[in-house]
PDB file of N, CA and C in Angstrom:
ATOM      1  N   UNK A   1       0.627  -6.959   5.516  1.00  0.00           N
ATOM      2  CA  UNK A   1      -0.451  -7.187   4.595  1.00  0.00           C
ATOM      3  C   UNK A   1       0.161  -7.285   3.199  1.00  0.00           C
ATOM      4  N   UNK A   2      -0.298  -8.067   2.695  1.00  0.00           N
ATOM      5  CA  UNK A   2      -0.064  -8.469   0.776  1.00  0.00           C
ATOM      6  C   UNK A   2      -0.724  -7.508   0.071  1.00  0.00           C
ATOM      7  N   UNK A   3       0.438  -6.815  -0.781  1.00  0.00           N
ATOM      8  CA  UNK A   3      -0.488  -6.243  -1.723  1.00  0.00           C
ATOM      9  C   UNK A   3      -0.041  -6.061  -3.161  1.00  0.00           C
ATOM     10  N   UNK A   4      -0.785  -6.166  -3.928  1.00  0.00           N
ATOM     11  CA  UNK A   4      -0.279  -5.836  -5.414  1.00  0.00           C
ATOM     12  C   UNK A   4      -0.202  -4.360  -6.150  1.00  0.00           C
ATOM     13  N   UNK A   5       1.036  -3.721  -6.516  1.00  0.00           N
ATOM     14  CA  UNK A   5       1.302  -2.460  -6.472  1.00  0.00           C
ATOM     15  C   UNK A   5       0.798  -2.173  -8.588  1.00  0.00           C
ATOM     16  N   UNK A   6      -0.064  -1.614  -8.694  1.00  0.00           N
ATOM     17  CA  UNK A   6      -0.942  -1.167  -9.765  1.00  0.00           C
ATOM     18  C   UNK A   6      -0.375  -0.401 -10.331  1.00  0.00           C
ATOM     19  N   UNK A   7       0.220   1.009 -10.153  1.00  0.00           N
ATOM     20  CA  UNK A   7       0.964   1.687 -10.902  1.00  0.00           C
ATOM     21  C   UNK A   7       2.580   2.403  -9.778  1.00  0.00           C
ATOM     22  N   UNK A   8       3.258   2.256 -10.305  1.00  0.00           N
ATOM     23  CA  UNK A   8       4.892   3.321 -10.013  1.00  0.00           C
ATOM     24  C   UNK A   8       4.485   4.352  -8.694  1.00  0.00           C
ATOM     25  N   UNK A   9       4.468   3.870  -7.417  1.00  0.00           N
ATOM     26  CA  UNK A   9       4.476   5.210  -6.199  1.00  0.00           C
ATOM     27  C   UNK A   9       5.259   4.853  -5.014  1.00  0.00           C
ATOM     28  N   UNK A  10       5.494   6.460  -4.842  1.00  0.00           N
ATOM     29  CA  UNK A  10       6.229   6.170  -3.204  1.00  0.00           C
ATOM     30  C   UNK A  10       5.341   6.794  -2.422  1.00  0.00           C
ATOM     31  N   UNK A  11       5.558   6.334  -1.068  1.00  0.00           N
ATOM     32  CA  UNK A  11       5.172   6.472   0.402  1.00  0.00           C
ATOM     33  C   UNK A  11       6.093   6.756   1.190  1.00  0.00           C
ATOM     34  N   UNK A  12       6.042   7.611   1.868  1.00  0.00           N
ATOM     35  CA  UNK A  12       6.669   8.934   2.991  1.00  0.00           C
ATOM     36  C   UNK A  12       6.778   7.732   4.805  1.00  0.00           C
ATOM     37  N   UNK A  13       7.451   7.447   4.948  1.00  0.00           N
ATOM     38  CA  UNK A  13       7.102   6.782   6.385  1.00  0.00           C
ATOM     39  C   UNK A  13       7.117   7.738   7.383  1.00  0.00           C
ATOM     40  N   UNK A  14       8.520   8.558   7.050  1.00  0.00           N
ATOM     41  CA  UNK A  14       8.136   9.436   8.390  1.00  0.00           C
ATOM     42  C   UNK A  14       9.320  10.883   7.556  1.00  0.00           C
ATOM     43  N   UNK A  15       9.801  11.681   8.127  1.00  0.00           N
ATOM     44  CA  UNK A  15      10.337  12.909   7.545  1.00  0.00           C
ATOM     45  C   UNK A  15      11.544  12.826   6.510  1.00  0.00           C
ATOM     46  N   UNK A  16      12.051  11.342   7.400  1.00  0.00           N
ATOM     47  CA  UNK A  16      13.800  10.940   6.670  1.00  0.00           C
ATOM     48  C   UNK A  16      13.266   9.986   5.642  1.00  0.00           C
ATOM     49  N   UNK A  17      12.110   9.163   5.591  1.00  0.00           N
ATOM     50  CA  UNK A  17      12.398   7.437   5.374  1.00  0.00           C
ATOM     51  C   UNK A  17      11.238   7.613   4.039  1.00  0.00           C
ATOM     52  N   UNK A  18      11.558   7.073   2.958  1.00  0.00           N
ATOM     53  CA  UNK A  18      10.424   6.464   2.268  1.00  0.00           C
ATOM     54  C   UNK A  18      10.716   5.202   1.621  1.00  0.00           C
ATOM     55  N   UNK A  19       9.375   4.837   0.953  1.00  0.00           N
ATOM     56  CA  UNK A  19       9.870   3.445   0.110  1.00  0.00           C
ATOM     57  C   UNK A  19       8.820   3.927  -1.445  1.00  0.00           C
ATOM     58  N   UNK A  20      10.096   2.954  -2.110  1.00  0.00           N
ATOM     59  CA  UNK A  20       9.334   3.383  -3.688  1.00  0.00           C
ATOM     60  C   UNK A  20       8.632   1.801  -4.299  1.00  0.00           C
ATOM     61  N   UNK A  21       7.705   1.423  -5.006  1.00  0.00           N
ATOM     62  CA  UNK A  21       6.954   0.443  -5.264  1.00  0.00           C
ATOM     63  C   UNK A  21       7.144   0.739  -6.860  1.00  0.00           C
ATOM     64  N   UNK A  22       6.879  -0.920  -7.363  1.00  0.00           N
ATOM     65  CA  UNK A  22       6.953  -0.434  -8.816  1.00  0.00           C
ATOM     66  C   UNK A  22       5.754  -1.455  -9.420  1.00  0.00           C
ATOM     67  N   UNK A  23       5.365  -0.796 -10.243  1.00  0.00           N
ATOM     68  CA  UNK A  23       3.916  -1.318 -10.890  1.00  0.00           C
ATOM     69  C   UNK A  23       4.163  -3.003 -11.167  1.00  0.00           C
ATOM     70  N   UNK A  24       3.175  -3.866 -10.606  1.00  0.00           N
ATOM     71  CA  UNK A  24       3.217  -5.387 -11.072  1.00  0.00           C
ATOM     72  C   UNK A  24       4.304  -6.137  -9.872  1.00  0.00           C
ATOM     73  N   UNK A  25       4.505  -5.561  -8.969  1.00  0.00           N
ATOM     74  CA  UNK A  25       5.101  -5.800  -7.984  1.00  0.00           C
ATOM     75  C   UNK A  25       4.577  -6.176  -6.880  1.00  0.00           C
ATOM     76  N   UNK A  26       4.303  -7.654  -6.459  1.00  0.00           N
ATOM     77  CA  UNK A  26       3.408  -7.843  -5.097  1.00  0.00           C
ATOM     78  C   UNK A  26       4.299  -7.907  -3.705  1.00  0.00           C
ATOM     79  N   UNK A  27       3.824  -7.026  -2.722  1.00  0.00           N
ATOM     80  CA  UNK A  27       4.900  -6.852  -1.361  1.00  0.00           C
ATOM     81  C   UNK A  27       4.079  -7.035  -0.438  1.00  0.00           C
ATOM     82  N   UNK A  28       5.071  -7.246   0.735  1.00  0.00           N
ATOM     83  CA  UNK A  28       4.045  -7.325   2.403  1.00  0.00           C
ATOM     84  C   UNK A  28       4.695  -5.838   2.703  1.00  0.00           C
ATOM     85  N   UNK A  29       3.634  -6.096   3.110  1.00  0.00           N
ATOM     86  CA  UNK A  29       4.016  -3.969   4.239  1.00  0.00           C
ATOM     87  C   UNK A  29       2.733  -3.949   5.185  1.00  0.00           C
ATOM     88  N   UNK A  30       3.273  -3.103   6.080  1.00  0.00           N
ATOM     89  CA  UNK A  30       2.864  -3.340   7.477  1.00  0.00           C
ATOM     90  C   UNK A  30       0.930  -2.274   6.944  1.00  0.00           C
ATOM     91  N   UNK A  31       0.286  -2.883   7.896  1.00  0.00           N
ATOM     92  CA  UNK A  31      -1.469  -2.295   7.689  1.00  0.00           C
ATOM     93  C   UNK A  31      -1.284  -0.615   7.456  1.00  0.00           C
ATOM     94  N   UNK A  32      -1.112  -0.241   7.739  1.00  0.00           N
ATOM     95  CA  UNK A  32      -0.734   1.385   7.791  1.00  0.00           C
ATOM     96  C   UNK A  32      -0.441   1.750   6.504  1.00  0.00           C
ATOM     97  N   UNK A  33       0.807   0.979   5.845  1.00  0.00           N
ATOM     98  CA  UNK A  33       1.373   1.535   4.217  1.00  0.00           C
ATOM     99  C   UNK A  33       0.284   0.921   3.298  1.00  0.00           C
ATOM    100  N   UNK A  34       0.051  -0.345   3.361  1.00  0.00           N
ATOM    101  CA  UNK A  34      -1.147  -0.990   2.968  1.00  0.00           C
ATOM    102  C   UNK A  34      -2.437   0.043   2.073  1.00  0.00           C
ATOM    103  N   UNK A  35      -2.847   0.570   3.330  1.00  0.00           N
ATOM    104  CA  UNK A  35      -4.232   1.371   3.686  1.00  0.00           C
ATOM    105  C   UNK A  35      -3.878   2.598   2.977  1.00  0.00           C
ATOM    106  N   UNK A  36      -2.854   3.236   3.154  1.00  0.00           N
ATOM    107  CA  UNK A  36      -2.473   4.676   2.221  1.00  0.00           C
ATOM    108  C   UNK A  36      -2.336   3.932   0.508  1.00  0.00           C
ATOM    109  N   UNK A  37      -2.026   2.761   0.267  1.00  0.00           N
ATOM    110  CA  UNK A  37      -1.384   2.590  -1.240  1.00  0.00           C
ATOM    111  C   UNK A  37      -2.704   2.326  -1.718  1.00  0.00           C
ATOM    112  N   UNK A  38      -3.143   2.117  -1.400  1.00  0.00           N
ATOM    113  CA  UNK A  38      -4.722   1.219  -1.962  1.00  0.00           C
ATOM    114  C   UNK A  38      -6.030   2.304  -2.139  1.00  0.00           C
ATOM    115  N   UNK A  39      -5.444   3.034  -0.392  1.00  0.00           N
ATOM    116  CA  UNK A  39      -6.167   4.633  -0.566  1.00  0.00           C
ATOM    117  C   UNK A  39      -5.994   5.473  -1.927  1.00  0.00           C
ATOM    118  N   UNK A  40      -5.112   5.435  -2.305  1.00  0.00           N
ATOM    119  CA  UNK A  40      -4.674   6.342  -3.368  1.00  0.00           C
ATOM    120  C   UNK A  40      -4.907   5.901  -4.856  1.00  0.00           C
ATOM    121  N   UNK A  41      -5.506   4.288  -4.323  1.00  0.00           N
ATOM    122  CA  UNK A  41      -5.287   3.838  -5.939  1.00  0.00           C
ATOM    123  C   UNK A  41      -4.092   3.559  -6.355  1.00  0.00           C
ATOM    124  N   UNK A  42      -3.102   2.837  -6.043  1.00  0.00           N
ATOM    125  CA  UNK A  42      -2.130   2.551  -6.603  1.00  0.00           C
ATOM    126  C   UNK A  42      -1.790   1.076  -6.409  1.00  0.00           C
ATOM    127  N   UNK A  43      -2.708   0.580  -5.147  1.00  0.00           N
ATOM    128  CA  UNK A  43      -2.445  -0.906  -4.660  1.00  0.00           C
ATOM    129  C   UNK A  43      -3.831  -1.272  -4.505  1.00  0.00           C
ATOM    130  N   UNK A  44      -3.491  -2.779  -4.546  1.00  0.00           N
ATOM    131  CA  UNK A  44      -4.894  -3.564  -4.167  1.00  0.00           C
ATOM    132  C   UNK A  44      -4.463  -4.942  -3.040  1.00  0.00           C
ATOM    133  N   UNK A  45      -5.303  -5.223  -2.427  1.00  0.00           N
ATOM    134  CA  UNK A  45      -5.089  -5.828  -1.179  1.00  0.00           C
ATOM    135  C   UNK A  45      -5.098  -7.367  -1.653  1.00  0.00           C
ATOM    136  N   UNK A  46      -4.193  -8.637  -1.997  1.00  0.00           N
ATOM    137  CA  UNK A  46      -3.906 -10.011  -2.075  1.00  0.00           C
ATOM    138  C   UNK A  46      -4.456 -10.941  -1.187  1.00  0.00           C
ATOM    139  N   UNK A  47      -5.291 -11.753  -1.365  1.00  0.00           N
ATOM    140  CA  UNK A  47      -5.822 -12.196  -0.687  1.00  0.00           C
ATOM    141  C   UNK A  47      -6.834 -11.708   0.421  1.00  0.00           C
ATOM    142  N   UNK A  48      -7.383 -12.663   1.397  1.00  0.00           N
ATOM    143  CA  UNK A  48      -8.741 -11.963   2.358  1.00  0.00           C
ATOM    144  C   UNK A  48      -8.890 -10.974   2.873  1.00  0.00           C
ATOM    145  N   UNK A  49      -7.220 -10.188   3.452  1.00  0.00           N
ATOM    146  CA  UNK A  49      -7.511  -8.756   3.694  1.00  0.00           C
ATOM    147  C   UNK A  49      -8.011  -8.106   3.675  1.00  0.00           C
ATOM    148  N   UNK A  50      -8.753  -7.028   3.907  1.00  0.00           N
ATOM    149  CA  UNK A  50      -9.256  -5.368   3.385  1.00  0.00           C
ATOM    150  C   UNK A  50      -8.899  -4.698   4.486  1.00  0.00           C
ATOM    151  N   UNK A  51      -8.677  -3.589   3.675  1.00  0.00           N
ATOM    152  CA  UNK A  51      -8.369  -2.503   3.840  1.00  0.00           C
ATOM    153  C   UNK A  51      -8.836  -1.532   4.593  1.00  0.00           C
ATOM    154  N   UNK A  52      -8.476  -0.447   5.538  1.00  0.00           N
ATOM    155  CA  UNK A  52      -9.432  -0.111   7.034  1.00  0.00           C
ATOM    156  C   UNK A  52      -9.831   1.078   5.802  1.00  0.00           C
ATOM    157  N   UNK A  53     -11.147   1.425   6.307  1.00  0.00           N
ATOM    158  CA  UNK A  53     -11.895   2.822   5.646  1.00  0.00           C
ATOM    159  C   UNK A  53     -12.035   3.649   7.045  1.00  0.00           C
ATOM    160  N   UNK A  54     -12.422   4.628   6.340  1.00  0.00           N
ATOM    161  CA  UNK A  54     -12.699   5.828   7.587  1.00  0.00           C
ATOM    162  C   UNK A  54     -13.802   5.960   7.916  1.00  0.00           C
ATOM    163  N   UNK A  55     -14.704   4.852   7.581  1.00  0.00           N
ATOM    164  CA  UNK A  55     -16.269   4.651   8.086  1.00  0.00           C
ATOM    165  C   UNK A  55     -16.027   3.709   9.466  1.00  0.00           C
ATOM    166  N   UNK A  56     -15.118   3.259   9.693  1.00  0.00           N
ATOM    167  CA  UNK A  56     -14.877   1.647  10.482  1.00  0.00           C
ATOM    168  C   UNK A  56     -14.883   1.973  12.171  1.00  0.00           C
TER     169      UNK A  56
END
């Protein structure tokens, strides 16, 4: 999924692994990292996408 990274954050993949994003930066990352960056307010979804909610 495309997304445009809004302000400076990292994301935890698993105990060893993370990735760091930097504000004004548009990336693909898999639905999962997507859904946490956007969750948090830090990303917004590029194009038709959206984003899974916890109503779904």
């Amino acid at each position: 999924m495309k997304i445009r990274i809004k302000a400076d954050a990292h994301h935890r993949i698993s105990s060893g692994r993370s990735q760091s994003f930097h504000a004004g930066t548009e990336v693909s990352v898999p639905k999962a990292t997507a859904d946490a960056l956007v969750a948090r307010g830090v990303a917004e979804v590029i194009g038709g996408e959206k984003p899974s909610t916890e109503e779904e």
